[in-house]
N, C-alpha and C. Protein backbone atom coordinates (compact mmCIF):
# COMPACT_ATOMS: atom_id res chain seq x y z
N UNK A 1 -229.80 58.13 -70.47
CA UNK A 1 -230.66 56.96 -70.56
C UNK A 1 -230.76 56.54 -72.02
N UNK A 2 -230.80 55.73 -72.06
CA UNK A 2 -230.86 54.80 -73.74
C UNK A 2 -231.11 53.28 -73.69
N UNK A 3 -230.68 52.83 -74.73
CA UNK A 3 -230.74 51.26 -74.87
C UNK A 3 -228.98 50.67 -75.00
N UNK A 4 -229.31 49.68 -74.11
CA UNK A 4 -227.68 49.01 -74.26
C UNK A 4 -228.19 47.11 -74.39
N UNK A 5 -227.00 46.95 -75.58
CA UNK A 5 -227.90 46.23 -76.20
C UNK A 5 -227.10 44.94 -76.12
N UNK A 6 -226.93 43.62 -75.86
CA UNK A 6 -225.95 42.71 -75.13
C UNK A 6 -226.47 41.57 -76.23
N UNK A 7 -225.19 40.99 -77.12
CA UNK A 7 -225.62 39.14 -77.91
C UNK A 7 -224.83 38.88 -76.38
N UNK A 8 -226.25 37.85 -76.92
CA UNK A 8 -226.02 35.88 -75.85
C UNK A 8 -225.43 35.59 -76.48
N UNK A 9 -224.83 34.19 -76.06
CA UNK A 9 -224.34 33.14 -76.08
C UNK A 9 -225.50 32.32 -76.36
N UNK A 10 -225.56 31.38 -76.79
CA UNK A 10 -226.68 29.89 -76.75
C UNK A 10 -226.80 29.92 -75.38
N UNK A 11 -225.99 29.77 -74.46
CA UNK A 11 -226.61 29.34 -72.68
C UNK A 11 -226.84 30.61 -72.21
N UNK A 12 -227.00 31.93 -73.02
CA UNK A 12 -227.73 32.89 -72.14
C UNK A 12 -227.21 33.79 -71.72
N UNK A 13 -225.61 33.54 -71.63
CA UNK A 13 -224.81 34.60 -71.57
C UNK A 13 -224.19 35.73 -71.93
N UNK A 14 -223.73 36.77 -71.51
CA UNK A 14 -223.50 37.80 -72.55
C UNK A 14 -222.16 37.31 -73.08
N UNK A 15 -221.85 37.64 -74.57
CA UNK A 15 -221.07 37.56 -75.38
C UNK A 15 -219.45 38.32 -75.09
N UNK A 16 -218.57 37.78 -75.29
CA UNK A 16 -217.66 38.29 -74.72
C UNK A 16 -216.62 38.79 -76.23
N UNK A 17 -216.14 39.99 -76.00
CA UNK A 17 -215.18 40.51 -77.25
C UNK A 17 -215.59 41.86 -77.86
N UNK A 18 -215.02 42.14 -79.02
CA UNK A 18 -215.37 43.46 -79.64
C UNK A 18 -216.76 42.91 -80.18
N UNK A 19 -217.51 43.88 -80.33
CA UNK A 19 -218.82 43.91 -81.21
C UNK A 19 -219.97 43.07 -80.54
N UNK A 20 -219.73 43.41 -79.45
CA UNK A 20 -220.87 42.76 -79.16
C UNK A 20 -222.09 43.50 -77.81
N UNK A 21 -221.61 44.41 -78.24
CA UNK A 21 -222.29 45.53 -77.88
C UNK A 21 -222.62 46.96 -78.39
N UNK A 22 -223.72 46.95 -78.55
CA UNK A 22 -224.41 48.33 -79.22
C UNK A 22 -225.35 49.07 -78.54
N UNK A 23 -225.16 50.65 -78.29
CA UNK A 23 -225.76 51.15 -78.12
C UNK A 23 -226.61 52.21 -78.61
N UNK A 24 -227.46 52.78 -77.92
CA UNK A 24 -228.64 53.29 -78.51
C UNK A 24 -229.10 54.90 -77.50
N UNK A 25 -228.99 55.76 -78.27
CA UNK A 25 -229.53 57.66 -77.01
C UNK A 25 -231.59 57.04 -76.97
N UNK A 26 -231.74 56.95 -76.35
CA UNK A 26 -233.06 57.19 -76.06
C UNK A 26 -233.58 57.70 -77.45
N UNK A 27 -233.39 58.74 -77.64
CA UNK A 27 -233.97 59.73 -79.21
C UNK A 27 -233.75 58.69 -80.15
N UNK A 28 -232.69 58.04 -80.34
CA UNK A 28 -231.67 57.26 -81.87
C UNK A 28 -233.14 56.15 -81.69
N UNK A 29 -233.56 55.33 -80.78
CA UNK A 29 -233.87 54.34 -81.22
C UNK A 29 -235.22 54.18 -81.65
N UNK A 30 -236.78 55.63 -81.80
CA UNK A 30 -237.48 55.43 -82.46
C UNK A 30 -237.13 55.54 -83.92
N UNK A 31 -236.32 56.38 -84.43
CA UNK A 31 -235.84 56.58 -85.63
C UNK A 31 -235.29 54.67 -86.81
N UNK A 32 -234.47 53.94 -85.83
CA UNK A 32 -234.05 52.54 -85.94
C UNK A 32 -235.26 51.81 -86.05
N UNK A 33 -236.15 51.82 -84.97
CA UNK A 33 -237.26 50.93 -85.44
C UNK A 33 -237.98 51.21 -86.73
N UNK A 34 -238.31 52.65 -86.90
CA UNK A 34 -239.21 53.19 -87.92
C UNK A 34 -238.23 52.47 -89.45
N UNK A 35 -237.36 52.21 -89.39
CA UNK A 35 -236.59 51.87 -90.90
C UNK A 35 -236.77 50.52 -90.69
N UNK A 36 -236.25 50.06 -89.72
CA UNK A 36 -236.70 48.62 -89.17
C UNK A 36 -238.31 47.82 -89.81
N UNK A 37 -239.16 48.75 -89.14
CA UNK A 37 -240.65 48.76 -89.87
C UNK A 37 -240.64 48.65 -91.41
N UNK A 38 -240.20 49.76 -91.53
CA UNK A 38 -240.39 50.08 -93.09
C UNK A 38 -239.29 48.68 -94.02
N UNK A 39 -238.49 48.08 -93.60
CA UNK A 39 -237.87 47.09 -94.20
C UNK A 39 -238.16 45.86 -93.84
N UNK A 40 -239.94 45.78 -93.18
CA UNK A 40 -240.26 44.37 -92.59
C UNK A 40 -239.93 43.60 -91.85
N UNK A 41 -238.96 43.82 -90.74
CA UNK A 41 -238.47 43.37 -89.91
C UNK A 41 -238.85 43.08 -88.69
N UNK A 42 -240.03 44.20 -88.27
CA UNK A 42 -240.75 44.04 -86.90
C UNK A 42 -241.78 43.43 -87.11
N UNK A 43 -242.55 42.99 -86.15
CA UNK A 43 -244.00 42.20 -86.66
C UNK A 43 -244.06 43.20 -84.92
N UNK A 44 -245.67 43.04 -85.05
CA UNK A 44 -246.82 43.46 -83.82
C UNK A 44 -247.05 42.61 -83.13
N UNK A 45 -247.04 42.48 -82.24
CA UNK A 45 -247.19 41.18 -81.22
C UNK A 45 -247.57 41.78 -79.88
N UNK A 46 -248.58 41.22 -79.40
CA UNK A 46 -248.66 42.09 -78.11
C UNK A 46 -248.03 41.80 -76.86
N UNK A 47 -247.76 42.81 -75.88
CA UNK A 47 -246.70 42.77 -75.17
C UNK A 47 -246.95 41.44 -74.04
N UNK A 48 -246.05 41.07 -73.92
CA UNK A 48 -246.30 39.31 -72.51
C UNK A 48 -247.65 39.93 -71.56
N UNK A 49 -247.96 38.99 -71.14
CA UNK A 49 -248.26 38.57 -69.67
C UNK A 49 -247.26 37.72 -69.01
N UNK A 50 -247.13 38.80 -67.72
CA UNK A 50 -246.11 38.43 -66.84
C UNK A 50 -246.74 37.86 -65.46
N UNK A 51 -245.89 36.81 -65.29
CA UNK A 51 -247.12 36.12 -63.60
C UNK A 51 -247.18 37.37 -62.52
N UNK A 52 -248.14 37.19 -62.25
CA UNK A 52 -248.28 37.88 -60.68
C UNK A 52 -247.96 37.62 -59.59
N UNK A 53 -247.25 38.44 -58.48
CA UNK A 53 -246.55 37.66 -57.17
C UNK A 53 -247.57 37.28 -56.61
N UNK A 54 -249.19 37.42 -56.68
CA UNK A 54 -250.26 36.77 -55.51
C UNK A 54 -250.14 35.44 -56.14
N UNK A 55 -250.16 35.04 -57.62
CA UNK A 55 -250.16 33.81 -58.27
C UNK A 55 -249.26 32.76 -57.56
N UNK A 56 -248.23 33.24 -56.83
CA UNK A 56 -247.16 32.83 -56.13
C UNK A 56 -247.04 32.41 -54.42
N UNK A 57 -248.32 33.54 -54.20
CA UNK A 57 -248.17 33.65 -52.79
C UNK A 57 -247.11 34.50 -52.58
N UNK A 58 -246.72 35.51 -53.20
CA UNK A 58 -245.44 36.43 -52.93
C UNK A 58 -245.82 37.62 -53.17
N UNK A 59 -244.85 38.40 -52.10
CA UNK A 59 -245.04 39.88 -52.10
C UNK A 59 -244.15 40.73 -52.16
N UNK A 60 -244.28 41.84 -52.52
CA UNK A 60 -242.24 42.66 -52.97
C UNK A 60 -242.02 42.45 -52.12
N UNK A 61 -241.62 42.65 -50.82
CA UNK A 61 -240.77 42.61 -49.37
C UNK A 61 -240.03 41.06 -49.83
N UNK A 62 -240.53 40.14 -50.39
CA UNK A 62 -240.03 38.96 -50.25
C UNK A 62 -238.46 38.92 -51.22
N UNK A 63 -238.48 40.11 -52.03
CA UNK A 63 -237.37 39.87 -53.24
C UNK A 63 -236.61 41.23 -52.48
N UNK A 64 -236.76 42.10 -51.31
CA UNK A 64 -235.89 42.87 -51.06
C UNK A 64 -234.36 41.91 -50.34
N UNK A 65 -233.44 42.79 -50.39
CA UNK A 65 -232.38 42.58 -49.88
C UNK A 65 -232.30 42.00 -48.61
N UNK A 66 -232.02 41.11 -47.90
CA UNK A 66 -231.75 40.61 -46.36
C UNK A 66 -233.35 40.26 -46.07
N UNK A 67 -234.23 39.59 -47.02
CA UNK A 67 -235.44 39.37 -46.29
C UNK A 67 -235.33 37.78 -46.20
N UNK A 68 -235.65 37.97 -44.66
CA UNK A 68 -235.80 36.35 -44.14
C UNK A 68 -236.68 35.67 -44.75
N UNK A 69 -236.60 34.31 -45.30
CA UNK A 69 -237.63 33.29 -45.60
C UNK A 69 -237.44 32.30 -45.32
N UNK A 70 -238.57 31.60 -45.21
CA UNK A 70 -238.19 29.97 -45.03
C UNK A 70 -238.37 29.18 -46.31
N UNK A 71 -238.09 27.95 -46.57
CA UNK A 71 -237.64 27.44 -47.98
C UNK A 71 -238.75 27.15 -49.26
N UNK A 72 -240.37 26.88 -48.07
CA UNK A 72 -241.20 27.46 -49.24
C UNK A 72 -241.06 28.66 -50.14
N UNK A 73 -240.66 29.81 -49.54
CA UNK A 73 -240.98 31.02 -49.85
C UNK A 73 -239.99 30.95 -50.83
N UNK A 74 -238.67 30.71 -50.16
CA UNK A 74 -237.39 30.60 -51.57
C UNK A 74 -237.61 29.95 -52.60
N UNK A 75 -238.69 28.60 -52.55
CA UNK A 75 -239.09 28.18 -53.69
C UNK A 75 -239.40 28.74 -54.66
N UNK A 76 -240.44 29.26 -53.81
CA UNK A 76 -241.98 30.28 -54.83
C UNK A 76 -241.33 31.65 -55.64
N UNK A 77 -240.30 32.20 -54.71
CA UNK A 77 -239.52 32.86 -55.48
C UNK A 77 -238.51 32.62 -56.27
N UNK A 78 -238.12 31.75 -56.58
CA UNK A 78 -237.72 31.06 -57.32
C UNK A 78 -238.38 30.11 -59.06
N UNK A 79 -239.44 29.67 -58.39
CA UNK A 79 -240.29 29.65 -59.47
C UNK A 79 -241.27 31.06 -59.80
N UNK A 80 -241.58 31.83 -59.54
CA UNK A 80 -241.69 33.28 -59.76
C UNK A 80 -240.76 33.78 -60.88
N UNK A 81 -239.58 33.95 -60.26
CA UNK A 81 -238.48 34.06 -61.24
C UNK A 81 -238.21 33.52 -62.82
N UNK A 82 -238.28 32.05 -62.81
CA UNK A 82 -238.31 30.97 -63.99
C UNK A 82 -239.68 32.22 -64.57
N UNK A 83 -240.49 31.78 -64.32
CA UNK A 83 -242.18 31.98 -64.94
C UNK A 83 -241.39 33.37 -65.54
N UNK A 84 -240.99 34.45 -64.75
CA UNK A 84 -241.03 35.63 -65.47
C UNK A 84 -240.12 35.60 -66.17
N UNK A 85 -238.74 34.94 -66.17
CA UNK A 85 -238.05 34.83 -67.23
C UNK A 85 -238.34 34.32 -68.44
N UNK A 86 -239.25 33.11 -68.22
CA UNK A 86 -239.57 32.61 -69.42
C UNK A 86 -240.78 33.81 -70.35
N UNK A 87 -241.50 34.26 -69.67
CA UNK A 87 -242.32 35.33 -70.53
C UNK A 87 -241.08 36.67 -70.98
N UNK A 88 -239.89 36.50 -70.61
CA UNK A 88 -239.33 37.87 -71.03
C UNK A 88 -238.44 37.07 -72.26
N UNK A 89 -238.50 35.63 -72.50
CA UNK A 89 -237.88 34.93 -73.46
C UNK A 89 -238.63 34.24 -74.35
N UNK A 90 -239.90 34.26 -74.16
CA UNK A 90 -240.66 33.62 -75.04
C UNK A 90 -240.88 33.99 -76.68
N UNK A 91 -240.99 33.42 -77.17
CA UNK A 91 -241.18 33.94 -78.71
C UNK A 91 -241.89 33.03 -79.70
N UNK A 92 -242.50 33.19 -81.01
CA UNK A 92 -243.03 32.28 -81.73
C UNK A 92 -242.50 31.14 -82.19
N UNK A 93 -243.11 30.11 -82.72
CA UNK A 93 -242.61 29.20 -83.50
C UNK A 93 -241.56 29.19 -84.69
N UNK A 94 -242.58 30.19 -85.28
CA UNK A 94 -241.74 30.44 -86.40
C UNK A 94 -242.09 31.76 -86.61
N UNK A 95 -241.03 32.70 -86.37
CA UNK A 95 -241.00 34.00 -86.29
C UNK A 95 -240.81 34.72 -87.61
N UNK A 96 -241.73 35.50 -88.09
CA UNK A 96 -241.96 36.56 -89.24
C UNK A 96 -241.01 37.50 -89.06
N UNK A 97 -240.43 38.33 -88.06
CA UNK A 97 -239.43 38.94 -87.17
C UNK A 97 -239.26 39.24 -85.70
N UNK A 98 -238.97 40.51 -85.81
CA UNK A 98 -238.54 40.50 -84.26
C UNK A 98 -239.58 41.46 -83.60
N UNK A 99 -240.46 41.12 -82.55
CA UNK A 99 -241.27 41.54 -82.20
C UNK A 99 -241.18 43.31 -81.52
N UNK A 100 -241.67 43.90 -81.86
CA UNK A 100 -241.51 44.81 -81.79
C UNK A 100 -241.13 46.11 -80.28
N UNK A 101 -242.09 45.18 -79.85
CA UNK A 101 -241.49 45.34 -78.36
C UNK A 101 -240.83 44.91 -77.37
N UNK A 102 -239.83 44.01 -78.22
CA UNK A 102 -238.41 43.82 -77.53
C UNK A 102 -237.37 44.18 -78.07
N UNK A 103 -237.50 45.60 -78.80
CA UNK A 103 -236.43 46.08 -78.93
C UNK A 103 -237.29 47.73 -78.40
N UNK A 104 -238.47 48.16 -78.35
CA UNK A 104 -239.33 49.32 -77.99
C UNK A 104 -238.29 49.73 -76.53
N UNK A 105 -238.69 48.29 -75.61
CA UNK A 105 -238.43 48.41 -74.26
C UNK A 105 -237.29 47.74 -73.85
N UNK A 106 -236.40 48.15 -72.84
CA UNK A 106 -235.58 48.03 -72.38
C UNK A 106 -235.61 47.49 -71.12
N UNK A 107 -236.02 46.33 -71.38
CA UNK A 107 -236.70 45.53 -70.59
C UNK A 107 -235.76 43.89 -70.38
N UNK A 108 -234.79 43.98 -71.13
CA UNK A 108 -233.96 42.87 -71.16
C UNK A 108 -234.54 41.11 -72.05
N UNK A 109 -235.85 41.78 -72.92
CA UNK A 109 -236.01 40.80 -73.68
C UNK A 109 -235.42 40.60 -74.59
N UNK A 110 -235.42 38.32 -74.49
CA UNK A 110 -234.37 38.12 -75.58
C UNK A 110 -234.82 38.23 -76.97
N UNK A 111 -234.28 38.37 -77.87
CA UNK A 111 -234.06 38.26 -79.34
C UNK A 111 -234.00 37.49 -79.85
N UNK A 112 -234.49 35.98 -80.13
CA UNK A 112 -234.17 34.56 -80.52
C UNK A 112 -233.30 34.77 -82.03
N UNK A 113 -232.24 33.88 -82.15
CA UNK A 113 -232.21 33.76 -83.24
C UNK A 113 -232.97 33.64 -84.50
N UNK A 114 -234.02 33.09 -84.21
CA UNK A 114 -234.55 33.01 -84.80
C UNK A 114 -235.64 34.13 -85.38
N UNK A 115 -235.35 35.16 -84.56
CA UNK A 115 -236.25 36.39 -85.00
C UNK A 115 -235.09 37.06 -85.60
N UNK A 116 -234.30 36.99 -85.32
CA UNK A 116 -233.26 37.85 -86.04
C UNK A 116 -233.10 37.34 -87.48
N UNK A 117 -233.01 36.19 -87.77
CA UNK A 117 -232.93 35.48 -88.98
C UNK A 117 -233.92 35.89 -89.72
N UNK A 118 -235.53 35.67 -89.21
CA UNK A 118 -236.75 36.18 -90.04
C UNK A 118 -236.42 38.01 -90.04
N UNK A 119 -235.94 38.16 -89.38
CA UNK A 119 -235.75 40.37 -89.80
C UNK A 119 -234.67 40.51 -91.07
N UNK A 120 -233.84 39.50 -90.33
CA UNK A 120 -232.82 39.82 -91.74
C UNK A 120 -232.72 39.15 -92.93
N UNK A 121 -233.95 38.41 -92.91
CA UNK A 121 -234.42 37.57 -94.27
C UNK A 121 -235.01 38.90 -94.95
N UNK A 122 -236.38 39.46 -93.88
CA UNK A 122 -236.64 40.28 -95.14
C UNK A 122 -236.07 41.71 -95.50
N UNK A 123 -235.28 41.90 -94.41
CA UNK A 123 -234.36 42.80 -95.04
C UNK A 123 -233.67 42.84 -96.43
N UNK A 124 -233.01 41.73 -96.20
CA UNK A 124 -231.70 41.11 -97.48
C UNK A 124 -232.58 40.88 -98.15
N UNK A 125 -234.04 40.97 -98.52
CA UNK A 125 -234.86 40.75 -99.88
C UNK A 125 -235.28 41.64 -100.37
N UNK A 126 -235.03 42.89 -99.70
CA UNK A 126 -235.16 44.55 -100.20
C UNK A 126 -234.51 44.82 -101.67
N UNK A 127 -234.64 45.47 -102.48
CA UNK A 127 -233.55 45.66 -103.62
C UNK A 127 -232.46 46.72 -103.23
N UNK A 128 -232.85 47.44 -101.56
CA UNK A 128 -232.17 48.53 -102.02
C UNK A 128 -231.67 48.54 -100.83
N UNK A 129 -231.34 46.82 -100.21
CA UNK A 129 -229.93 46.88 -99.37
C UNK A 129 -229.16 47.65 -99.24
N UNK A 130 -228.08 47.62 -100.61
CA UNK A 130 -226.67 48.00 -100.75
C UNK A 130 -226.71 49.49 -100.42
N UNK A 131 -227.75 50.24 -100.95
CA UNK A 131 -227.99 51.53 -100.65
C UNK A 131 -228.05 51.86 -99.58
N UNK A 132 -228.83 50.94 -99.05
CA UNK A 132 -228.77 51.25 -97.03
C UNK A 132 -227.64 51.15 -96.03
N UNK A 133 -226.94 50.27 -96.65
CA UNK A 133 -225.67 50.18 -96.51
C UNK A 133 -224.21 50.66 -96.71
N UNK A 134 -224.70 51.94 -97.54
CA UNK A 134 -223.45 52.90 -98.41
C UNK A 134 -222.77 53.36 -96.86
N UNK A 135 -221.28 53.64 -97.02
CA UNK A 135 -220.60 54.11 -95.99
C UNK A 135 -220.49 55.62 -96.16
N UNK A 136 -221.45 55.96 -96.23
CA UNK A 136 -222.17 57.63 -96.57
C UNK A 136 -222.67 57.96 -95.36
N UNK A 137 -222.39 59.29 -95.13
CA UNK A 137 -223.01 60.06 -94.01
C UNK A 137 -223.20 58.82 -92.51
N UNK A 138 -224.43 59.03 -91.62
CA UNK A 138 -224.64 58.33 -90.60
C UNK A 138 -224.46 56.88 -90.66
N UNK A 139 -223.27 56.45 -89.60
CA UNK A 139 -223.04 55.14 -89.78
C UNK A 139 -223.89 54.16 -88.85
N UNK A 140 -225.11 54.48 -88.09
CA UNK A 140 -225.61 53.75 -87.46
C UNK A 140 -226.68 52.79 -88.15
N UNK A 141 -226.75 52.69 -88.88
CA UNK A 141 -227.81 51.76 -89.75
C UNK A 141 -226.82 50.77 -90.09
N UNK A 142 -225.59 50.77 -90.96
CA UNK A 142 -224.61 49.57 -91.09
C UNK A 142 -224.20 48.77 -89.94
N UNK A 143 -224.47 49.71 -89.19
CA UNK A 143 -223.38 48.98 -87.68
C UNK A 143 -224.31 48.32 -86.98
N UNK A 144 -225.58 48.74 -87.16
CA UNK A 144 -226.74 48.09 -86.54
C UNK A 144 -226.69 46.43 -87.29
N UNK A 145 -226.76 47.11 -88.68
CA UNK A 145 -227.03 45.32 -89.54
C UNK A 145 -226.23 44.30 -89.05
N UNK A 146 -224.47 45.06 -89.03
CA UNK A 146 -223.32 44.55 -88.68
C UNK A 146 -223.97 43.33 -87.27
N UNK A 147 -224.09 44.42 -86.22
CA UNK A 147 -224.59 43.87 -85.06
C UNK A 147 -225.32 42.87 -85.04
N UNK A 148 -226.31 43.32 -85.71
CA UNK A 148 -227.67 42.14 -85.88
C UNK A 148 -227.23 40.61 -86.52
N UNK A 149 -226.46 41.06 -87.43
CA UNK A 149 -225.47 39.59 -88.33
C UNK A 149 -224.60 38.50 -86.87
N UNK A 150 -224.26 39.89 -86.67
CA UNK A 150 -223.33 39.03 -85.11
C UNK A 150 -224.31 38.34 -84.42
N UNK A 151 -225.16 38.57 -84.12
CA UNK A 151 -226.03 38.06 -82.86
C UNK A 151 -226.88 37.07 -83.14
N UNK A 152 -226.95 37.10 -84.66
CA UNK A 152 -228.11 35.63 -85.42
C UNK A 152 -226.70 34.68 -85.35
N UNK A 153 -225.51 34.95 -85.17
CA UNK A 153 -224.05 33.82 -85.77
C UNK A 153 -223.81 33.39 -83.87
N UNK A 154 -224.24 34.44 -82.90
CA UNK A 154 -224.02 33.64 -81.92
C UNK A 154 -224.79 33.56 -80.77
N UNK A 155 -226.01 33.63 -80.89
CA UNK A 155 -226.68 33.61 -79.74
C UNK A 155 -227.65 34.22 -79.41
N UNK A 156 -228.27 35.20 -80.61
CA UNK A 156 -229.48 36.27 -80.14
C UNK A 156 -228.65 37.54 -79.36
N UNK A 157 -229.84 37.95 -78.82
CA UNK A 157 -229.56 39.75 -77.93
C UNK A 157 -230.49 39.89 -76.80
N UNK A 158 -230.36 40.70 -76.12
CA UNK A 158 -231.00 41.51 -75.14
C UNK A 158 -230.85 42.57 -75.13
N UNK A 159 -232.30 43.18 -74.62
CA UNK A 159 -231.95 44.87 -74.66
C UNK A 159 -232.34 45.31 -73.12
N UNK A 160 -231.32 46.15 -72.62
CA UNK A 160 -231.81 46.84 -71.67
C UNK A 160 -231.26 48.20 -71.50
């Protein structure tokens, strides 16, 4: 179990080619955030509110496999769906970074470009980049930045 970590596309899609996928052991990724932290990149934000299926008139049986409905119901689940996608994509105006618990959980929230841009603004204003970056010992901190560069150039990320 771990984190597997997918750049969009602008329309949402996963990214297709080398590098555009990174992964993460369960253990590796409190260690990533904690440097993450420490180089200003995460901000605190508290975690969504996600709609409720009564909000809907819906109940799990309605999203199992082979369950009959009639076209209200496909609606409602349907707009159910939108609503919760949009809280698993939502993000600030203008983002300080990348909220912290969408990269915590593996939950398939997106990464806006735009949070990636504010993480790696204040990263790259560190003095002691280049150092973090030496091709010395553990290469998962470069390959991470690497990654992160990719995903502000095409589309954001998801983690699940």
């Amino acid at each position: 179990m771990g984190y597997d970590i997918y750049i969009q596309t602008p329309d949402g899609k996963d990214a297709e080619g080398d590098g555009t996928y990174f992964g993460f052991a369960w253990t590796a990724m409190p260690r990533t955030l904690d440097t993450m932290n420490n180089f200003g990149m995460l901000v605190d934000l508290p975690f969504p509110t996600f709609p409720k299926l009564s909000e809907y008139g819906l109940k799990r049986e309605d999203f199992l496999p082979g369950a009959a409905s009639d076209t209200a119901t496909t609606d409602r689940v349907a707009a159910y769906r939108t609503a919760y996608l949009a809280a698993k994509d939502a993000s600030e105006p203008e983002p300080k970074g990348i909220p912290a618990y969408k990269l915590q959980f593996n939950d398939g929230f997106l990464v806006t470009v735009a949070e990636i841009t504010a993480a790696l603004a204040s990263y790259e204003a560190q003095t002691i980049v280049e150092i973090a970056e030496m091709p010395v010992g553990d290469q998962t901190w470069p390959s991470w930045m690497d990654f992160l560069r990719r995903a502000k150039a095409l589309g954001g990320l998801r983690t699940y």
